[in-house]
PDB file of N, CA and C in Angstrom:
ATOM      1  N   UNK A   1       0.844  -1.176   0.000  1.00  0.00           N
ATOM      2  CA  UNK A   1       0.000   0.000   0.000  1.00  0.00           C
ATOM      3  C   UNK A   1       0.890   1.239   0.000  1.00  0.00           C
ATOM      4  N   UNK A   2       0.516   2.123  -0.705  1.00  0.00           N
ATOM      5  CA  UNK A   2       1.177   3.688  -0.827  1.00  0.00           C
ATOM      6  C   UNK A   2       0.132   4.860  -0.517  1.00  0.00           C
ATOM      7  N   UNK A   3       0.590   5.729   0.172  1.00  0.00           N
ATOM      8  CA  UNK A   3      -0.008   6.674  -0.043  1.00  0.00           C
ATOM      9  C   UNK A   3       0.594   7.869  -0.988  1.00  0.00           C
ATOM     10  N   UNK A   4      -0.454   8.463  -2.367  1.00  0.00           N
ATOM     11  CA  UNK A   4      -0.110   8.683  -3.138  1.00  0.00           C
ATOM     12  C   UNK A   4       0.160  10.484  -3.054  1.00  0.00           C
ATOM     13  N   UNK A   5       0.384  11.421  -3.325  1.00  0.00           N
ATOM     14  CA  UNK A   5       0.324  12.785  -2.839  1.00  0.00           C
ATOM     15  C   UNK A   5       0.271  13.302  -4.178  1.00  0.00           C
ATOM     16  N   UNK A   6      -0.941  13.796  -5.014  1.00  0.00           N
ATOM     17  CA  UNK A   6      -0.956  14.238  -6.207  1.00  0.00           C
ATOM     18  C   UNK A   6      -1.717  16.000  -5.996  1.00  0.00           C
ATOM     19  N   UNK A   7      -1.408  16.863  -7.038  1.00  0.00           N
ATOM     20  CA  UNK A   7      -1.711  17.715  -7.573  1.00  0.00           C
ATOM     21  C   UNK A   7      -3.146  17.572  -7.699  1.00  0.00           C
ATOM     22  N   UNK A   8      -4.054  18.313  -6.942  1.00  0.00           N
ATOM     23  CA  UNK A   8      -5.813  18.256  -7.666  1.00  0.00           C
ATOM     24  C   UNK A   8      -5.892  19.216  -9.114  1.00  0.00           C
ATOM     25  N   UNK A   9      -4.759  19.799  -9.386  1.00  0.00           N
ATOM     26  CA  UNK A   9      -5.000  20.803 -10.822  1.00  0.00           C
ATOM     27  C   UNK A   9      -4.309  20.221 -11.672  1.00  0.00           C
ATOM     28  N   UNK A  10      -3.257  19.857 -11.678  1.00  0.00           N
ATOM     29  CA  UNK A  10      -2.221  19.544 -12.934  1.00  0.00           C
ATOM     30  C   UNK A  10      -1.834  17.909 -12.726  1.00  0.00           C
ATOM     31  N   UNK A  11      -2.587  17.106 -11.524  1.00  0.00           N
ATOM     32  CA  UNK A  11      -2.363  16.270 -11.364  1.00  0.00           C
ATOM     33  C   UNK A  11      -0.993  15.584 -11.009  1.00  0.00           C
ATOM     34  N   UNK A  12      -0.042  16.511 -11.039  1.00  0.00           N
ATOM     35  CA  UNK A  12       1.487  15.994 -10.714  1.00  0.00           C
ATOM     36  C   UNK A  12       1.573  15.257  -9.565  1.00  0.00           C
ATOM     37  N   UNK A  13       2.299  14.233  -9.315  1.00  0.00           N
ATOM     38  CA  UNK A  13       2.828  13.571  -8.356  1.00  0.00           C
ATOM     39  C   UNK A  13       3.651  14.040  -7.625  1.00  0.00           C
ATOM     40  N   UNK A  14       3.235  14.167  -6.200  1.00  0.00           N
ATOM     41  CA  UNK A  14       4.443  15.555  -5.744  1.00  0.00           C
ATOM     42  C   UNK A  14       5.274  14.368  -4.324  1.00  0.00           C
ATOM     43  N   UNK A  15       4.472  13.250  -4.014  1.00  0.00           N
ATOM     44  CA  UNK A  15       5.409  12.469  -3.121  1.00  0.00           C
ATOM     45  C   UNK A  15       4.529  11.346  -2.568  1.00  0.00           C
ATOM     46  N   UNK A  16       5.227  10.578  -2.632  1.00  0.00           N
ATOM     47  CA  UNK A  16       4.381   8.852  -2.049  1.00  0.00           C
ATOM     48  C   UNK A  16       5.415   8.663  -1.014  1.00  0.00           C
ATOM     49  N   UNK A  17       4.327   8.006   0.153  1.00  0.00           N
ATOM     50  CA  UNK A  17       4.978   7.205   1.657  1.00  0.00           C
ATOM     51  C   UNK A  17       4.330   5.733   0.982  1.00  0.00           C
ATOM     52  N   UNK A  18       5.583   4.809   1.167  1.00  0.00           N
ATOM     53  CA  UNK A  18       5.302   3.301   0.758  1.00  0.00           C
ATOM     54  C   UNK A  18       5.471   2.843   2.338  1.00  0.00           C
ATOM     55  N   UNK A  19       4.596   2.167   2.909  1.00  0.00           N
ATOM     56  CA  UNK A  19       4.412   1.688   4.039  1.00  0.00           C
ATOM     57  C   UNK A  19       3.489   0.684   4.365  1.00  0.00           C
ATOM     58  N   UNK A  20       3.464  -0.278   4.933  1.00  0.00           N
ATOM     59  CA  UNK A  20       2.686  -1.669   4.939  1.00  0.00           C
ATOM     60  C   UNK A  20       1.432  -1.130   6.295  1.00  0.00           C
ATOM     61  N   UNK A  21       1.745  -0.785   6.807  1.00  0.00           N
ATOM     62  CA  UNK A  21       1.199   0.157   8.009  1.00  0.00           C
ATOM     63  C   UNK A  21       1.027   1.612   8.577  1.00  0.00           C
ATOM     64  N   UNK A  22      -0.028   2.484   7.891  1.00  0.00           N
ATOM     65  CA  UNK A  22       0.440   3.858   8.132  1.00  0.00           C
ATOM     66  C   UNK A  22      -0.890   4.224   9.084  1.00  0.00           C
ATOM     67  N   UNK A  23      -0.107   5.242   9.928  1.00  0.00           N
ATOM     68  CA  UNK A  23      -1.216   5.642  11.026  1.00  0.00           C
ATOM     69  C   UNK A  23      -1.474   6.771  10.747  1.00  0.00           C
ATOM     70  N   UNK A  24      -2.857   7.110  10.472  1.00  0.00           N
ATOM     71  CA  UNK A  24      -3.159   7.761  10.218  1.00  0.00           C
ATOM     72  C   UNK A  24      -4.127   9.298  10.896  1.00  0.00           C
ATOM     73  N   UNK A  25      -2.977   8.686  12.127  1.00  0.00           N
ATOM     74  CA  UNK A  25      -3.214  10.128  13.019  1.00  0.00           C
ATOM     75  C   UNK A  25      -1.919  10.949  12.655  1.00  0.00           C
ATOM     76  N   UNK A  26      -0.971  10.065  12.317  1.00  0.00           N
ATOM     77  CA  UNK A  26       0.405  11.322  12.236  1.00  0.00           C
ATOM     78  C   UNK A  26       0.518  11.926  11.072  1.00  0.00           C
ATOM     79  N   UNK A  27      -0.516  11.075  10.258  1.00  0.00           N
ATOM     80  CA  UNK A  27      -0.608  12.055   8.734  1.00  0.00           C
ATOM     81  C   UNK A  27      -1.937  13.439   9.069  1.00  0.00           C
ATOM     82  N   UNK A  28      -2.331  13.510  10.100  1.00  0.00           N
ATOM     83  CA  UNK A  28      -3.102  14.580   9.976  1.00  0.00           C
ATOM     84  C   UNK A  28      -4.132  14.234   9.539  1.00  0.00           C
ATOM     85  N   UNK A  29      -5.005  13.135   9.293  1.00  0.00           N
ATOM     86  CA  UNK A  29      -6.460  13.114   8.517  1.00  0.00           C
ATOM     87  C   UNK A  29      -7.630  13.230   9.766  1.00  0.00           C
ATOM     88  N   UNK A  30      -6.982  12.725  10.870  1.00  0.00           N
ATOM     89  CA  UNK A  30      -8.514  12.872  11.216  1.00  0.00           C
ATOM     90  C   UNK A  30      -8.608  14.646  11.762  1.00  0.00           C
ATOM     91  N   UNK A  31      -7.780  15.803  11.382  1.00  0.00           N
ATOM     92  CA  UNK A  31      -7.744  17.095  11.658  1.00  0.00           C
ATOM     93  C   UNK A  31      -8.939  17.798  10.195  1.00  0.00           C
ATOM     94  N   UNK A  32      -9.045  16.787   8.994  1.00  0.00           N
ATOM     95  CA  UNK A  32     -10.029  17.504   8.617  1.00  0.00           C
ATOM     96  C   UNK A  32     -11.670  17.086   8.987  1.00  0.00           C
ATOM     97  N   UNK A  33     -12.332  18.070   8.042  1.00  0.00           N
ATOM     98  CA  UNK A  33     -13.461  17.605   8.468  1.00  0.00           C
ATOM     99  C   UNK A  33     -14.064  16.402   7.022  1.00  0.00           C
ATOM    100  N   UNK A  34     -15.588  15.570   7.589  1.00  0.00           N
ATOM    101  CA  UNK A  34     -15.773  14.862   7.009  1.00  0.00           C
ATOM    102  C   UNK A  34     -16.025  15.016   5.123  1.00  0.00           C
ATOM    103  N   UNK A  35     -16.307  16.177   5.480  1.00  0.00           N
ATOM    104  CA  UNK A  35     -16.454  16.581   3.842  1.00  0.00           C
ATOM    105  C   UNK A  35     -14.788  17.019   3.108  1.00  0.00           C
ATOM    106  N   UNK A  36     -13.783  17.992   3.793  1.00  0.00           N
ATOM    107  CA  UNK A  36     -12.894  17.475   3.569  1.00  0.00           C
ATOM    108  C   UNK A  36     -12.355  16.120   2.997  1.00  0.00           C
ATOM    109  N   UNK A  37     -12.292  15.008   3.598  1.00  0.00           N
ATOM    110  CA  UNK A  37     -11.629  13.741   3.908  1.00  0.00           C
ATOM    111  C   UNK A  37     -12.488  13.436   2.676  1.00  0.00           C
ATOM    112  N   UNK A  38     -13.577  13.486   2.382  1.00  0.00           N
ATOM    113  CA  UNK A  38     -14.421  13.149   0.805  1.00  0.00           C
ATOM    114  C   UNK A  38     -13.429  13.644  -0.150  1.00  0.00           C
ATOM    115  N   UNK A  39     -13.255  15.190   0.183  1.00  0.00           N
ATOM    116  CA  UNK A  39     -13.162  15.466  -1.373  1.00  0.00           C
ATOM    117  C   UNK A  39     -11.097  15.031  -1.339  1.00  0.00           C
ATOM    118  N   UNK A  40     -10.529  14.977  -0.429  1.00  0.00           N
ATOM    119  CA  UNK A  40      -9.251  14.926  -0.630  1.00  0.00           C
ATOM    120  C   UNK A  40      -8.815  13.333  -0.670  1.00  0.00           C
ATOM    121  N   UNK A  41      -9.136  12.804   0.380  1.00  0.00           N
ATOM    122  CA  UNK A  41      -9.003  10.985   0.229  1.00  0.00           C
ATOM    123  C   UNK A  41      -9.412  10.343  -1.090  1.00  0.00           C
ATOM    124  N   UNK A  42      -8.906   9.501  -1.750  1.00  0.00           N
ATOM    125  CA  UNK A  42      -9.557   8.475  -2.790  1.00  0.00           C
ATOM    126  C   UNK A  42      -8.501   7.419  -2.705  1.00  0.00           C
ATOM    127  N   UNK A  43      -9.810   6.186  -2.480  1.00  0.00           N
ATOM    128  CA  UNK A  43      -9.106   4.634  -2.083  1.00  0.00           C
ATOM    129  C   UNK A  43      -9.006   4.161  -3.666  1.00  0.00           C
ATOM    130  N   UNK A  44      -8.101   3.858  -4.204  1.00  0.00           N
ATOM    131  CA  UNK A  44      -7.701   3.261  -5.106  1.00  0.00           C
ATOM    132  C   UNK A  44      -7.740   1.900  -5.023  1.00  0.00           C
ATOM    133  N   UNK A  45      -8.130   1.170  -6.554  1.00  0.00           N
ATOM    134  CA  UNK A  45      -8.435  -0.255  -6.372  1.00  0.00           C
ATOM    135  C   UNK A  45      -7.670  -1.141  -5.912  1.00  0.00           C
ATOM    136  N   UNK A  46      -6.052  -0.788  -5.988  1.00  0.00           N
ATOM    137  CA  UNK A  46      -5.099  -1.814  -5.725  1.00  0.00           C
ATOM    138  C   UNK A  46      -4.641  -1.472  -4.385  1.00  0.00           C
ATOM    139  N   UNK A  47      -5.267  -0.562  -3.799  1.00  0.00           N
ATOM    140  CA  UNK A  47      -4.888  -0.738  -2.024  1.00  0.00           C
ATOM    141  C   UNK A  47      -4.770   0.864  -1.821  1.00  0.00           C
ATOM    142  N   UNK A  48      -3.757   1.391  -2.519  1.00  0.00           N
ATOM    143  CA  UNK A  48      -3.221   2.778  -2.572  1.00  0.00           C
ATOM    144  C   UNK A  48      -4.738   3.523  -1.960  1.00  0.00           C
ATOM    145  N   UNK A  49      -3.994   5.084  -1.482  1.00  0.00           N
ATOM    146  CA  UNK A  49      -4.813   6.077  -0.914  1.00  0.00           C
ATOM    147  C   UNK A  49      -4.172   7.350  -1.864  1.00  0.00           C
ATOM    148  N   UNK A  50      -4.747   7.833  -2.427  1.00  0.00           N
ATOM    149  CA  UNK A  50      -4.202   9.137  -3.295  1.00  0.00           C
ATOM    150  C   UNK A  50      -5.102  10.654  -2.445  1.00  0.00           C
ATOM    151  N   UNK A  51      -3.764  11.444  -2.023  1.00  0.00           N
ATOM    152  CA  UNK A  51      -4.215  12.274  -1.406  1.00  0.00           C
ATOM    153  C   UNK A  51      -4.381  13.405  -2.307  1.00  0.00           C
ATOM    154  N   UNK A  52      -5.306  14.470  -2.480  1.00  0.00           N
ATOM    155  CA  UNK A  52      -5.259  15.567  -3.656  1.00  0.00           C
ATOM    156  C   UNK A  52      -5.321  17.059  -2.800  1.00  0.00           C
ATOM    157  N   UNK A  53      -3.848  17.649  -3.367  1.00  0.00           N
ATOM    158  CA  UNK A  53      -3.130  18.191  -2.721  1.00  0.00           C
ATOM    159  C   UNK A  53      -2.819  19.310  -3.508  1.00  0.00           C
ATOM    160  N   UNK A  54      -2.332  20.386  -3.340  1.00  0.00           N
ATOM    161  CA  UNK A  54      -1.909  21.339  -4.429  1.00  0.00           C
ATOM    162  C   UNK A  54      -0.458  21.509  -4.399  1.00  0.00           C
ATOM    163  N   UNK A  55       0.003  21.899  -5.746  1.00  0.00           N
ATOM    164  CA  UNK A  55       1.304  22.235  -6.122  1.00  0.00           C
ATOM    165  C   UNK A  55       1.552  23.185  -5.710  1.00  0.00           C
ATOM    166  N   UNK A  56       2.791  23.654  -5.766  1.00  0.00           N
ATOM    167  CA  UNK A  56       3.975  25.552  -5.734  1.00  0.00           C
ATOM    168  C   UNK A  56       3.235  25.704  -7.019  1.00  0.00           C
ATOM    169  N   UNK A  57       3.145  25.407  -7.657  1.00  0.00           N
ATOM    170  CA  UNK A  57       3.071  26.226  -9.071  1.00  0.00           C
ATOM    171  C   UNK A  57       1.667  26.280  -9.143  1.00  0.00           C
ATOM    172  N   UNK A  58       0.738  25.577  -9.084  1.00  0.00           N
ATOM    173  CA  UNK A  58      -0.920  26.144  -9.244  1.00  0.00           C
ATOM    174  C   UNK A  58      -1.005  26.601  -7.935  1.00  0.00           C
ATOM    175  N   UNK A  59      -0.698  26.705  -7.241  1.00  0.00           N
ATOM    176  CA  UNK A  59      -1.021  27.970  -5.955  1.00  0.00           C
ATOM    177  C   UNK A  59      -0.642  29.157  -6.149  1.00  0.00           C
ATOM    178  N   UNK A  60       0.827  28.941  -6.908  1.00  0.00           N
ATOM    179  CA  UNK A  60       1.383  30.330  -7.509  1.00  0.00           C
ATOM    180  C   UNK A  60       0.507  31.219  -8.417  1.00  0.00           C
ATOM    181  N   UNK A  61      -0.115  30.366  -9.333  1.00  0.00           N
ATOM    182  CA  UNK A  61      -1.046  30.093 -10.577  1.00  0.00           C
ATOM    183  C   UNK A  61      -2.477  31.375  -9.657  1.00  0.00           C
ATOM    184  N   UNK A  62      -2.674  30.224  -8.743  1.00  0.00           N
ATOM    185  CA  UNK A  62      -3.890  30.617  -8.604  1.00  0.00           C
ATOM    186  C   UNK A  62      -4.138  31.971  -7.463  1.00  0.00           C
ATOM    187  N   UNK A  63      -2.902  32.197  -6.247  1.00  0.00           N
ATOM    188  CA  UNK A  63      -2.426  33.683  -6.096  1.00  0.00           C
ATOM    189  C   UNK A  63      -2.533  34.915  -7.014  1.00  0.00           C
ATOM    190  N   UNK A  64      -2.524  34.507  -8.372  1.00  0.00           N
ATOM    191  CA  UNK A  64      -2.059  35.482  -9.119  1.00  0.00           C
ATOM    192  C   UNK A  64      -3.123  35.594 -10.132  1.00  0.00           C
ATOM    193  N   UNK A  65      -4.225  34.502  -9.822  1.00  0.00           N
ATOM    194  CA  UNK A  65      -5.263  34.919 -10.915  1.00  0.00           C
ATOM    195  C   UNK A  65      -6.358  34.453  -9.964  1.00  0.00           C
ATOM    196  N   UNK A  66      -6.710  34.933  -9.297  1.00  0.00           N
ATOM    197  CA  UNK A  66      -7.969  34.661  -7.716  1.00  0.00           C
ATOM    198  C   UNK A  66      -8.863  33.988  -8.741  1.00  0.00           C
ATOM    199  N   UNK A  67      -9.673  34.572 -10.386  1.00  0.00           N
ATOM    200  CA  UNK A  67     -10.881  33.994 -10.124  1.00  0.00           C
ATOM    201  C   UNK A  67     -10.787  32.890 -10.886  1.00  0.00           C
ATOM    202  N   UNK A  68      -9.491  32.338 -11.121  1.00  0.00           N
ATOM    203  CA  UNK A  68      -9.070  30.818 -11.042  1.00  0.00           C
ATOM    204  C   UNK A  68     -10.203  29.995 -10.604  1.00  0.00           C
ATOM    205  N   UNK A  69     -10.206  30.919  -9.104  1.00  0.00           N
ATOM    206  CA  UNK A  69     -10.902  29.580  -7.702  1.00  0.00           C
ATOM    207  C   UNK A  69     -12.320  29.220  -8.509  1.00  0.00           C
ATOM    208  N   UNK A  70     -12.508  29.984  -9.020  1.00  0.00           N
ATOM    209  CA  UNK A  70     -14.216  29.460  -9.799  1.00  0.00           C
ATOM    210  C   UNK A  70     -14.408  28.431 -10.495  1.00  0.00           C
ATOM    211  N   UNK A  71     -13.480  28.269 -11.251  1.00  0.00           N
ATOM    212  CA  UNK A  71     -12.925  27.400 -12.329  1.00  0.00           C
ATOM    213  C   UNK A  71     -13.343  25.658 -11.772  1.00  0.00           C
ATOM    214  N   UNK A  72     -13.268  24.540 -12.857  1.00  0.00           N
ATOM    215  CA  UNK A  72     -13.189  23.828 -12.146  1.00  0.00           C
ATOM    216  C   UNK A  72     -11.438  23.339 -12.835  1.00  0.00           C
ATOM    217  N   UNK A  73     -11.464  23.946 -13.855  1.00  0.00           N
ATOM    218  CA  UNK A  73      -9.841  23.139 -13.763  1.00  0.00           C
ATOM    219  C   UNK A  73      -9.174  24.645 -15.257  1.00  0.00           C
ATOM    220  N   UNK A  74      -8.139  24.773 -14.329  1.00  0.00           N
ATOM    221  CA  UNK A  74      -7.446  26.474 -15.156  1.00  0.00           C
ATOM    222  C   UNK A  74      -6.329  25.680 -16.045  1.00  0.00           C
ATOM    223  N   UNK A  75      -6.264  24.331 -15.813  1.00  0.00           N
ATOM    224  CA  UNK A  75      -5.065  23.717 -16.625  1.00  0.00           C
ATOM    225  C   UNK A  75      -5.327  23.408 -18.133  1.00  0.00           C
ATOM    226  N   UNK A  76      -4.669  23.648 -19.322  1.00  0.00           N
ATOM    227  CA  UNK A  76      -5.133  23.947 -20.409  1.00  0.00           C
ATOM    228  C   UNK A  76      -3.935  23.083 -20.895  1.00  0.00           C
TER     229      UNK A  76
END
């Protein structure tokens, strides 16, 4: 099992923890809320957890063009 750490805009892979056992109080999940944990968690079929996360660069992106946030995806 991995947990996967991807980009929700550009989709980039920004870092995976490979671990047979991960607790998942020291990753911080149970600090969001339940609707949070919906939209950021996704259990993948082969075990994996892909967390959706933002990049330096679409935060940069989206700092610099606010009504981005409306959007559902500014990546072209």
């Amino acid at each position: 099992m991995a947990i996967l750490y991807k980009c929700r805009h550009c989709k980039q892979l920004l870092g995976t923890i490979n671990q047979d056992v991960i607790d998942a109080k020291l990753l911080g999940f149970q600090a969001l809320s339940s609707e949070d944990r919906k939209e950021m968690i996704q259990y993948v079929e082969n075990g994996d957890i892909e967390i959706k996360v933002i990049c330096e660069d679409c935060q940069d992106t989206l700092e610099h063009n606010p009504h981005y946030h409306a959007l559902d995806s500014f990546i072209q």
